[in-house]
N, C-alpha and C. Protein backbone atom coordinates (compact mmCIF):
# COMPACT_ATOMS: atom_id res chain seq x y z
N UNK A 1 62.81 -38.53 68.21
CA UNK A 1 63.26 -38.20 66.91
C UNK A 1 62.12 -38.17 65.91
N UNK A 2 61.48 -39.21 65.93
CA UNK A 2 60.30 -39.02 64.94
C UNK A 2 58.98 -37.65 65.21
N UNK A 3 59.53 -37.24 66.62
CA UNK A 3 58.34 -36.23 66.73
C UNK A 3 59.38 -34.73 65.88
N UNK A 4 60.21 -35.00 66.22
CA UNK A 4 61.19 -33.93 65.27
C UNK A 4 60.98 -34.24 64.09
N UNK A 5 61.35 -35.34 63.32
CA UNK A 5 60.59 -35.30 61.82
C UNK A 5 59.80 -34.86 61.87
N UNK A 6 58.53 -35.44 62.57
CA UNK A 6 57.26 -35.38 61.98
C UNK A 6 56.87 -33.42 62.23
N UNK A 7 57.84 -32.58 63.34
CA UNK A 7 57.38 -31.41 63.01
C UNK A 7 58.04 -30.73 61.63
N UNK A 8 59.34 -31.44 61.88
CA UNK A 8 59.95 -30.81 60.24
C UNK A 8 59.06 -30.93 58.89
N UNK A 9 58.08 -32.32 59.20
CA UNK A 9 57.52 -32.25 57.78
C UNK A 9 56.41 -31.57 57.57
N UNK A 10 55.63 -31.58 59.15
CA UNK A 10 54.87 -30.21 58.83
C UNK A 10 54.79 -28.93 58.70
N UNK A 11 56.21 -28.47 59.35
CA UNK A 11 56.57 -27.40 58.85
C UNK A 11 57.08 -27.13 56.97
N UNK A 12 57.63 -28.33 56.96
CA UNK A 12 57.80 -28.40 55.36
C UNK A 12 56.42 -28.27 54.58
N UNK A 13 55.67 -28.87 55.18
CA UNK A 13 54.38 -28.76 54.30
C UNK A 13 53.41 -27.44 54.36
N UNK A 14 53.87 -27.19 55.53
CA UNK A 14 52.69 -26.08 55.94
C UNK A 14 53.52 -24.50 55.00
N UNK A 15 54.70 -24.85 54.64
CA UNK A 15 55.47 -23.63 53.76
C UNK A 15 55.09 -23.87 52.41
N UNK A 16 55.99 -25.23 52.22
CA UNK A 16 55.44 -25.66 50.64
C UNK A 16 54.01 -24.74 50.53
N UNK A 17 53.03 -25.37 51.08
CA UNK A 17 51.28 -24.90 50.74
C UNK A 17 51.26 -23.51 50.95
N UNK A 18 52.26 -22.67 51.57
CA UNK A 18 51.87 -21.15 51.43
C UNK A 18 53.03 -20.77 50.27
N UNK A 19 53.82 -21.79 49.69
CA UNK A 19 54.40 -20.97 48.78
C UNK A 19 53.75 -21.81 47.28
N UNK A 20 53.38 -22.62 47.30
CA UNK A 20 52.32 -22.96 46.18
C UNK A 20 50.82 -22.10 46.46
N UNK A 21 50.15 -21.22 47.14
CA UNK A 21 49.52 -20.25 47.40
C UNK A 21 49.85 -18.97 46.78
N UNK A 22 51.33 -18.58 47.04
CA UNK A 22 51.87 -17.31 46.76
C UNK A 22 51.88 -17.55 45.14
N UNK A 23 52.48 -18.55 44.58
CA UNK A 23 53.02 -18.95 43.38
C UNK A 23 51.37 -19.05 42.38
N UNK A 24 50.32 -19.55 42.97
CA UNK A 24 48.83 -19.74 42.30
C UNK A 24 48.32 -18.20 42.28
N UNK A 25 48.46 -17.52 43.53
CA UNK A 25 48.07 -16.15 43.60
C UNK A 25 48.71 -15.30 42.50
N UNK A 26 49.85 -15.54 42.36
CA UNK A 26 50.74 -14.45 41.63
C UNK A 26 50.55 -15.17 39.87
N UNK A 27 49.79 -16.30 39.50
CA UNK A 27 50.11 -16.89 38.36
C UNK A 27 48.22 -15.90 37.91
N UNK A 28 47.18 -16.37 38.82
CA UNK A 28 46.08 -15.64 39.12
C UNK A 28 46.54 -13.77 39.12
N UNK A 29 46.91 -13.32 39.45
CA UNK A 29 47.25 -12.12 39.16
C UNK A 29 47.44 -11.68 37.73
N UNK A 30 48.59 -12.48 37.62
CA UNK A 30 49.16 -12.37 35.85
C UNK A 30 47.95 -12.53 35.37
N UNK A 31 47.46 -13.25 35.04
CA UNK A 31 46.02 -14.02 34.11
C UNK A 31 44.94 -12.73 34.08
N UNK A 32 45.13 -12.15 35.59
CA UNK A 32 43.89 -11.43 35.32
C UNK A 32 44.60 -9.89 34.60
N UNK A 33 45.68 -9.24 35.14
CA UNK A 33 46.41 -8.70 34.33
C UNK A 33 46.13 -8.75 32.80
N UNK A 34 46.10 -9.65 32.31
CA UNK A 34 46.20 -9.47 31.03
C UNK A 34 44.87 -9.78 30.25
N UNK A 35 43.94 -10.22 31.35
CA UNK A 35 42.07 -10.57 30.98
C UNK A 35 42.37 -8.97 30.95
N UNK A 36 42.62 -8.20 31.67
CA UNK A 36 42.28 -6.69 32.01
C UNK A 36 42.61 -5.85 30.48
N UNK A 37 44.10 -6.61 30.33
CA UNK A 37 44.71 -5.60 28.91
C UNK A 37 44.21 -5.58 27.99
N UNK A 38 43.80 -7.12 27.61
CA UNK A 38 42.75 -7.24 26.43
C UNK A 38 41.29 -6.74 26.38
N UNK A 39 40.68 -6.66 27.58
CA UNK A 39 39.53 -5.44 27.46
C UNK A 39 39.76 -4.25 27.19
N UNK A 40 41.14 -4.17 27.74
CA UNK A 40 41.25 -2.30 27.73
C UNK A 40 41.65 -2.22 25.89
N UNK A 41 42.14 -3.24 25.56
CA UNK A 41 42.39 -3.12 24.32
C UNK A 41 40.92 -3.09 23.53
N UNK A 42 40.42 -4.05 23.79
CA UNK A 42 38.97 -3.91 23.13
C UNK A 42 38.32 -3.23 23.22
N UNK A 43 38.39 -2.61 24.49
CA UNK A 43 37.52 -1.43 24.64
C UNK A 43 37.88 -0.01 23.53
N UNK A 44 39.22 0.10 23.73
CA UNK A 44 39.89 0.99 22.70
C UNK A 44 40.10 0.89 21.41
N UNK A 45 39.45 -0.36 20.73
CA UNK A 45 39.31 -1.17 19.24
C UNK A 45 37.52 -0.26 19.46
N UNK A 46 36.76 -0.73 20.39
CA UNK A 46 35.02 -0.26 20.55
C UNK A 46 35.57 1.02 19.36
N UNK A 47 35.93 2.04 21.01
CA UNK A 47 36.57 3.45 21.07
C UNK A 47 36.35 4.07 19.94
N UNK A 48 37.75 3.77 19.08
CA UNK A 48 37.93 4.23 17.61
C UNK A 48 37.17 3.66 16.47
N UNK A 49 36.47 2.56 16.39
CA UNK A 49 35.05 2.00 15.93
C UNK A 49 34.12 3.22 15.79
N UNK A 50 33.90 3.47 16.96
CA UNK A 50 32.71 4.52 17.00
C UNK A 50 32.63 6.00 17.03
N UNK A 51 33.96 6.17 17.09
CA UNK A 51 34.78 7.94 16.76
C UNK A 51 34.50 7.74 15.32
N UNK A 52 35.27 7.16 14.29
CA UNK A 52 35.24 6.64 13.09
C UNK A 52 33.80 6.83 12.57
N UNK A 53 32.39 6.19 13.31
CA UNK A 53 31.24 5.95 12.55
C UNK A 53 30.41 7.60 12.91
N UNK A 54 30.83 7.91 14.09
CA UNK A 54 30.30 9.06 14.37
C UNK A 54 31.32 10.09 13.46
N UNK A 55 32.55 9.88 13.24
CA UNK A 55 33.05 10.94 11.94
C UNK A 55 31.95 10.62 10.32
N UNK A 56 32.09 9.81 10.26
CA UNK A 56 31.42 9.69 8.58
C UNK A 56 29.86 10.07 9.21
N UNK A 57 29.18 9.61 9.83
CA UNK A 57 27.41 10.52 9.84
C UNK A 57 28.06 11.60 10.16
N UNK A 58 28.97 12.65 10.62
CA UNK A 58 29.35 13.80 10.69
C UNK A 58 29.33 14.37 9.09
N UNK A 59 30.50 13.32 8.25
CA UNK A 59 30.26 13.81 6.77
C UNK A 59 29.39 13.56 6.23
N UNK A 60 28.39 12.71 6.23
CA UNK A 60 27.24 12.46 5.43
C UNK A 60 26.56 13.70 5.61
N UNK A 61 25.96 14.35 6.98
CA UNK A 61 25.37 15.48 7.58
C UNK A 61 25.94 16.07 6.57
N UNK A 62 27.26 16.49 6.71
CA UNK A 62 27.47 17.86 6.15
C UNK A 62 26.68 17.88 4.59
N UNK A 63 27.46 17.02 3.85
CA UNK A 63 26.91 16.31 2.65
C UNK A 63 25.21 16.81 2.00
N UNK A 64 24.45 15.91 3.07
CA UNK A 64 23.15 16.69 3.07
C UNK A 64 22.65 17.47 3.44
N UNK A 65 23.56 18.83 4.11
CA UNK A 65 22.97 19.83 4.54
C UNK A 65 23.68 21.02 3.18
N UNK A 66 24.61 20.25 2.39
CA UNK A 66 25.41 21.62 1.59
C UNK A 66 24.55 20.63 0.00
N UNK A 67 23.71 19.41 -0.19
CA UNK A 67 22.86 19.17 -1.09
C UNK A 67 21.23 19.99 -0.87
N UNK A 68 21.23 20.22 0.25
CA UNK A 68 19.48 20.67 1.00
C UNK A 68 19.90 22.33 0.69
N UNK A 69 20.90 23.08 0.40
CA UNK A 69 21.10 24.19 0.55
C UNK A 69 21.32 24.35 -0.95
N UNK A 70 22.16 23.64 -1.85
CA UNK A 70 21.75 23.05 -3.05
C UNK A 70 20.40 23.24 -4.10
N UNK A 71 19.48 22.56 -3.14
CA UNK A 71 18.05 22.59 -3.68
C UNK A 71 17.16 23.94 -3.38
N UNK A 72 17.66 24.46 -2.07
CA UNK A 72 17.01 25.22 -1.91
C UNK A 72 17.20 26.62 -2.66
N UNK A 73 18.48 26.66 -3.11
CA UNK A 73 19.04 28.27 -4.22
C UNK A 73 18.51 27.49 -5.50
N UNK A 74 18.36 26.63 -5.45
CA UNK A 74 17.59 26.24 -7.38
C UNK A 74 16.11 26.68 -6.71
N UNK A 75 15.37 26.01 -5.96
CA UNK A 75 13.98 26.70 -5.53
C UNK A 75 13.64 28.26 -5.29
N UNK A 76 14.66 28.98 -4.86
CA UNK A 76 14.66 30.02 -4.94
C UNK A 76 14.69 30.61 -6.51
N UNK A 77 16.07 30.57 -7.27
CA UNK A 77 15.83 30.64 -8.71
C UNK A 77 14.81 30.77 -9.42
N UNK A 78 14.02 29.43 -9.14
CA UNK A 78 12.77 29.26 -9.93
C UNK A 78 12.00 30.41 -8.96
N UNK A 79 11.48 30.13 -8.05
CA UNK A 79 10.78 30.92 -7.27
C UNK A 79 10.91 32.62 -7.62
N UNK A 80 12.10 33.26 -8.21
CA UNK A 80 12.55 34.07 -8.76
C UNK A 80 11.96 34.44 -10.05
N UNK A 81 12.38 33.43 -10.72
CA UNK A 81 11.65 33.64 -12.18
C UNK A 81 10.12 33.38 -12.21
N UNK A 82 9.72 32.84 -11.37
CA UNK A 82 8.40 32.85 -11.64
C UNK A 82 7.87 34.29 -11.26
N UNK A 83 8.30 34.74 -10.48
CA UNK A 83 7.80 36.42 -9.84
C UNK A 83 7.75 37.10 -10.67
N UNK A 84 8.54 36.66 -11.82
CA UNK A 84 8.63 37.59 -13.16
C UNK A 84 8.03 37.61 -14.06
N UNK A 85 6.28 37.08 -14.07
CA UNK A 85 5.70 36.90 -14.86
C UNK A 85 4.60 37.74 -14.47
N UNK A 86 4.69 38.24 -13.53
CA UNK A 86 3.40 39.80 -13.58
C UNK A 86 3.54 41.11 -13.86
N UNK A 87 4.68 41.38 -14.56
CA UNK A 87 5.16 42.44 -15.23
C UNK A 87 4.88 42.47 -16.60
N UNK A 88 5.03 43.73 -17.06
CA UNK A 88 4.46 43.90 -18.63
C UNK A 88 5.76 43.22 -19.22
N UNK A 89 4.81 43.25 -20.57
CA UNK A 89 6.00 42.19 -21.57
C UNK A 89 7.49 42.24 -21.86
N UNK A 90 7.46 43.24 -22.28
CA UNK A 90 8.95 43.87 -22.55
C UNK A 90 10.17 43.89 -21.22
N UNK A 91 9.38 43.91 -20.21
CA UNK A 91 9.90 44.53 -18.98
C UNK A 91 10.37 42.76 -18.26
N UNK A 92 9.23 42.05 -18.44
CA UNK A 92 9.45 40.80 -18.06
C UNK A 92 10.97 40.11 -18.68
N UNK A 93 10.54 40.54 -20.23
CA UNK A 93 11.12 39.51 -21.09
C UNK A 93 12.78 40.09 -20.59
N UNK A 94 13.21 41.61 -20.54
CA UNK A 94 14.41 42.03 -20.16
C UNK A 94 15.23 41.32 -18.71
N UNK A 95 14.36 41.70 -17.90
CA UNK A 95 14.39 41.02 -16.58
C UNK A 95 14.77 39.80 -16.46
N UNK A 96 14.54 38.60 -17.51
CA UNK A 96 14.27 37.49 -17.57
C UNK A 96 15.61 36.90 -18.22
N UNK A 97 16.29 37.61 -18.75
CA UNK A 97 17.07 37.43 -19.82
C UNK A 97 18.66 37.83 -19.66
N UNK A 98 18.78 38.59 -18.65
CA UNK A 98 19.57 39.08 -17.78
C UNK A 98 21.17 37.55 -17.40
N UNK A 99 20.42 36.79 -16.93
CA UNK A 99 21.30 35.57 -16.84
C UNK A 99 22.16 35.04 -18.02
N UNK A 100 21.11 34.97 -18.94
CA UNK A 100 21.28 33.70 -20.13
C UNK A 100 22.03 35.19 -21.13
N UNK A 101 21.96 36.43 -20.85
CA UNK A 101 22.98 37.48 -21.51
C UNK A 101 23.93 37.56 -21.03
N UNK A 102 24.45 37.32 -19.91
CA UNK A 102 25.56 37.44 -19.30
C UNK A 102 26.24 36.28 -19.64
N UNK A 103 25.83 34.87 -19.72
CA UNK A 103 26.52 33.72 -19.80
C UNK A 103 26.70 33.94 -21.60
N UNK A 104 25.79 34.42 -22.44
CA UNK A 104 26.33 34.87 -24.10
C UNK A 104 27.41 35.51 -24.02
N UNK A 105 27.57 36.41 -23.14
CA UNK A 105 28.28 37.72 -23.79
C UNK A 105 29.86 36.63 -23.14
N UNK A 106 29.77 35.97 -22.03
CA UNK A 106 30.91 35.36 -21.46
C UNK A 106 31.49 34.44 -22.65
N UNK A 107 30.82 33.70 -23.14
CA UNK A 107 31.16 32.39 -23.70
C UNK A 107 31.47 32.96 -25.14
N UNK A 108 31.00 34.18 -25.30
CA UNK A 108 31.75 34.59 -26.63
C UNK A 108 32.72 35.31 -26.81
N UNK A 109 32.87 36.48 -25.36
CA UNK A 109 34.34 36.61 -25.42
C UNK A 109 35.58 35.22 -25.04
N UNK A 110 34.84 34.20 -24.14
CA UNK A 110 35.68 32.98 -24.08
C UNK A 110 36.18 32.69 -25.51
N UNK A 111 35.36 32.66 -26.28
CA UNK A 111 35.60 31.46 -27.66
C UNK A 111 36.17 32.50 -27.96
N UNK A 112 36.09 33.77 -28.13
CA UNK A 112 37.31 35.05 -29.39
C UNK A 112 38.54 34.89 -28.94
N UNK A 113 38.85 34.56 -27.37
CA UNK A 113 39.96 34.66 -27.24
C UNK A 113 40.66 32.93 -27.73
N UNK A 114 39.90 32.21 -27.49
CA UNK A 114 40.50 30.67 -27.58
C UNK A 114 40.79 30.74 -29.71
N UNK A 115 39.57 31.66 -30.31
CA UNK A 115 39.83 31.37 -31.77
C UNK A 115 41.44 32.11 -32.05
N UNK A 116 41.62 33.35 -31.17
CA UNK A 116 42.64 34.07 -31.74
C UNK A 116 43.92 33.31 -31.25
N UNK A 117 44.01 32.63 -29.78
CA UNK A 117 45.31 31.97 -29.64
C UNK A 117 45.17 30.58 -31.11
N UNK A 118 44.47 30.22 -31.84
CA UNK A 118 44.04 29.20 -32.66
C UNK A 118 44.79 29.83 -33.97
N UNK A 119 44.71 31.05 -34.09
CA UNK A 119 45.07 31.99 -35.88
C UNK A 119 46.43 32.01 -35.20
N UNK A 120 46.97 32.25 -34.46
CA UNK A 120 48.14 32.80 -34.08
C UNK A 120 49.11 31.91 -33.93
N UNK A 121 48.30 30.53 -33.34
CA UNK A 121 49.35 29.05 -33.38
C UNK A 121 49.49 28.95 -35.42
N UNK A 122 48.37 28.96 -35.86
CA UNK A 122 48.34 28.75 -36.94
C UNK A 122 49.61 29.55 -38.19
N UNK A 123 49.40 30.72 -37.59
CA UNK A 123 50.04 31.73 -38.65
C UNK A 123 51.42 31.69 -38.27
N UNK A 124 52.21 30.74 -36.63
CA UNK A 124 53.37 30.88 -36.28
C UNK A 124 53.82 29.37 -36.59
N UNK A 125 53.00 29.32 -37.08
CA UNK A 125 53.36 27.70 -37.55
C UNK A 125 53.24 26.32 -36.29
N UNK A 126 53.01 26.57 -35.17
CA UNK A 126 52.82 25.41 -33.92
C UNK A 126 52.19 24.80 -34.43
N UNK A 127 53.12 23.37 -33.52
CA UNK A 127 52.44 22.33 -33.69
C UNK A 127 51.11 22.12 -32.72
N UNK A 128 49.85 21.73 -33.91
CA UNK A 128 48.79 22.35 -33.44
C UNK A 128 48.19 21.22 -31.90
N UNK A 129 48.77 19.90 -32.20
CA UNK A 129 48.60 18.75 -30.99
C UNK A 129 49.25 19.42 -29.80
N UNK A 130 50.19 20.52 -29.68
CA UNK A 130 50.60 21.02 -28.54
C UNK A 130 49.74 22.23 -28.05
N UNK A 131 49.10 23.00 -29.23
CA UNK A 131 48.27 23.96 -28.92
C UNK A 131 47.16 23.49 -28.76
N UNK A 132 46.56 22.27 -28.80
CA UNK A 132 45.42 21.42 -28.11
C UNK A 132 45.08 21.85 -26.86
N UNK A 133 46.39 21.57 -26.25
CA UNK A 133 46.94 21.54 -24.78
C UNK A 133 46.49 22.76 -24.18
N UNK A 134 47.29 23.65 -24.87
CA UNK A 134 46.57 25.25 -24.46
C UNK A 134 45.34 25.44 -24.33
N UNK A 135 44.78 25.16 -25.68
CA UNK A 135 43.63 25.56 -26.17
C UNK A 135 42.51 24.78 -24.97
N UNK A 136 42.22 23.54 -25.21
CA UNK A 136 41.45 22.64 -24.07
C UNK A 136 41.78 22.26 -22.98
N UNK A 137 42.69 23.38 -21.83
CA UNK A 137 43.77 23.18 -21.05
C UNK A 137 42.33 22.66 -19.93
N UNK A 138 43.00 22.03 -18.91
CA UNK A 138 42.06 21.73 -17.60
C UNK A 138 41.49 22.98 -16.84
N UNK A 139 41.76 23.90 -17.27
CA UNK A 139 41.00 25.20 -16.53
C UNK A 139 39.34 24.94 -17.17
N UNK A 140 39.80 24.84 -18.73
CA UNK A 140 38.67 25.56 -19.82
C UNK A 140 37.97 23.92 -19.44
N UNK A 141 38.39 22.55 -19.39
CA UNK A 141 37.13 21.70 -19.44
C UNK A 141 36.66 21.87 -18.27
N UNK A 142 36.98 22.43 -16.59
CA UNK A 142 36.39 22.45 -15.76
C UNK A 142 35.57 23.34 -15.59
N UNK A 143 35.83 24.92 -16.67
CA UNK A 143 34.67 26.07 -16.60
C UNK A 143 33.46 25.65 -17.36
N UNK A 144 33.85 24.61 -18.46
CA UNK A 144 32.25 24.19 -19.09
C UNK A 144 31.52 23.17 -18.49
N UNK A 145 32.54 22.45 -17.42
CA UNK A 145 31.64 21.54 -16.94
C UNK A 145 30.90 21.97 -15.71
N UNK A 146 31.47 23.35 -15.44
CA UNK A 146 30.41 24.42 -14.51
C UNK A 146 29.73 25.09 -15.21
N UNK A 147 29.97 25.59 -15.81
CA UNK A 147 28.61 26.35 -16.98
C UNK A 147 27.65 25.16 -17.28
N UNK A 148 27.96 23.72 -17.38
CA UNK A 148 26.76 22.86 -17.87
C UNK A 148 26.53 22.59 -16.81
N UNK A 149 26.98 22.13 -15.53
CA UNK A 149 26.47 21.92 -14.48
C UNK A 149 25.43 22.75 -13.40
N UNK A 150 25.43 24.21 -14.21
CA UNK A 150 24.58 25.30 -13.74
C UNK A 150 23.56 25.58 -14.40
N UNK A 151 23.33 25.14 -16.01
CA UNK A 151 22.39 25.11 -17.01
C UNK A 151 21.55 24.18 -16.67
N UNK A 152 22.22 23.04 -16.51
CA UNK A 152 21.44 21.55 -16.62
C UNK A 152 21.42 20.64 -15.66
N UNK A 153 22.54 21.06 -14.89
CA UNK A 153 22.47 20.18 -13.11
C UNK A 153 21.24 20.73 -12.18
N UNK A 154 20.44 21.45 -12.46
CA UNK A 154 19.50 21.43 -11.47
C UNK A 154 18.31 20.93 -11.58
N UNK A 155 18.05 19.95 -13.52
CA UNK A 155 17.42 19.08 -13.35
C UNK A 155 17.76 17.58 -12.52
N UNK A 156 18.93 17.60 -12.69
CA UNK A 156 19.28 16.61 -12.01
C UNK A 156 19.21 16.54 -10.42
N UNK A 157 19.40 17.37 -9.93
CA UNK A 157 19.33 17.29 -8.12
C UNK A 157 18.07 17.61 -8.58
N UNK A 158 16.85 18.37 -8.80
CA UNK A 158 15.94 17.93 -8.55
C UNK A 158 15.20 16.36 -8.74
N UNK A 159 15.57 15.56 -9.69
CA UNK A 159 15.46 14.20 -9.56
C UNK A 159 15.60 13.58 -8.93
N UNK A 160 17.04 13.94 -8.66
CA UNK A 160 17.96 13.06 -7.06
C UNK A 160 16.64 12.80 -6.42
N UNK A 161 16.20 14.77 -5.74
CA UNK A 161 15.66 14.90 -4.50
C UNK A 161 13.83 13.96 -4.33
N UNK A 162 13.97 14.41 -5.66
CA UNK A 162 12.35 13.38 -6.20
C UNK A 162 12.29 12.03 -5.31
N UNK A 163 13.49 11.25 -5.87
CA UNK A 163 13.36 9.89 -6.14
C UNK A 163 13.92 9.58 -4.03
N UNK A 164 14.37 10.60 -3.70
CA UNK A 164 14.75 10.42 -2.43
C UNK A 164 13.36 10.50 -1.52
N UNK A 165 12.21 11.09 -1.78
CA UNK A 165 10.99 11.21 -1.10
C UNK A 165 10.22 10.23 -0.95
């Protein structure tokens, strides 16, 4: 009888230890399972990290290639007007003048038409805080702040580009 126990208990034991095996293996499985998910997660945190940094030097590029193209039609400009100084006088001075007549003749038919909607609020009696509105509408402050930005912004990017060297 005791040799019958004693195989029952090694058979008991010798199962127990392959099912505390199965049970360590499969707890080891899980564990690494999820060591695995959290890399794959991190890896895919890396991922979009560096899609992200490689998008913005994508926009910066663009940035400084549409500022470098920028500088280079003001260099041209000048480079332009300077060509225009080996011509006889009259011929120069016409040549030369061509721009800064076109932006007169613009800005004064601009202002005739802005004075006459001005007589016309006036003579119909509007209230003139509403004809403000008209008058200095967001079209007209964004065309002068391109007309000044084309007069006088190309001292400025040339500074930029100065102080960038």
């Amino acid at each position: 009888m005791s040799v019958i126990a004693g195989s029952i208990i090694g058979l008991g034991s010798a199962i127990a230890t392959g099912v505390i095996d199965i049970v360590g293996k499969k707890q080891e499985r899980k564990a690494k399972i999820e060591e695995m998910g959290a890399e794959a997660a991190l890896l895919k945190v890396k991922a979009e990290t560096e899609i992200e940094r490689i998008k913005v030097e994508g926009d910066q590029r663009k940035q400084e290639a549409g500022l470098a193209a920028d500088v280079d039609e003001i260099k041209k400009l000048y480079d332009h007007d300077m060509s225009l100084t080996g011509t006889a006088g009259w011929i120069q001075s016409l040549r030369a003048s061509v721009r800064p007549f076109i932006t007169y003749i613009f800005f004064f038919m601009f202002l005739a038409t802005k004075i006459c909607l001005l007589s016309y609020a006036i003579k119909t009696g509007a209230d003139l805080l509403k004809i403000a509105d008209v008058i200095l509408d967001a079209e007209t402050q964004t065309l002068f702040s391109a007309v000044i930005s084309f007069w006088f912004g190309s001292r400025t990017i040339s500074k930029f580009s100065e102080r960038k060297r």
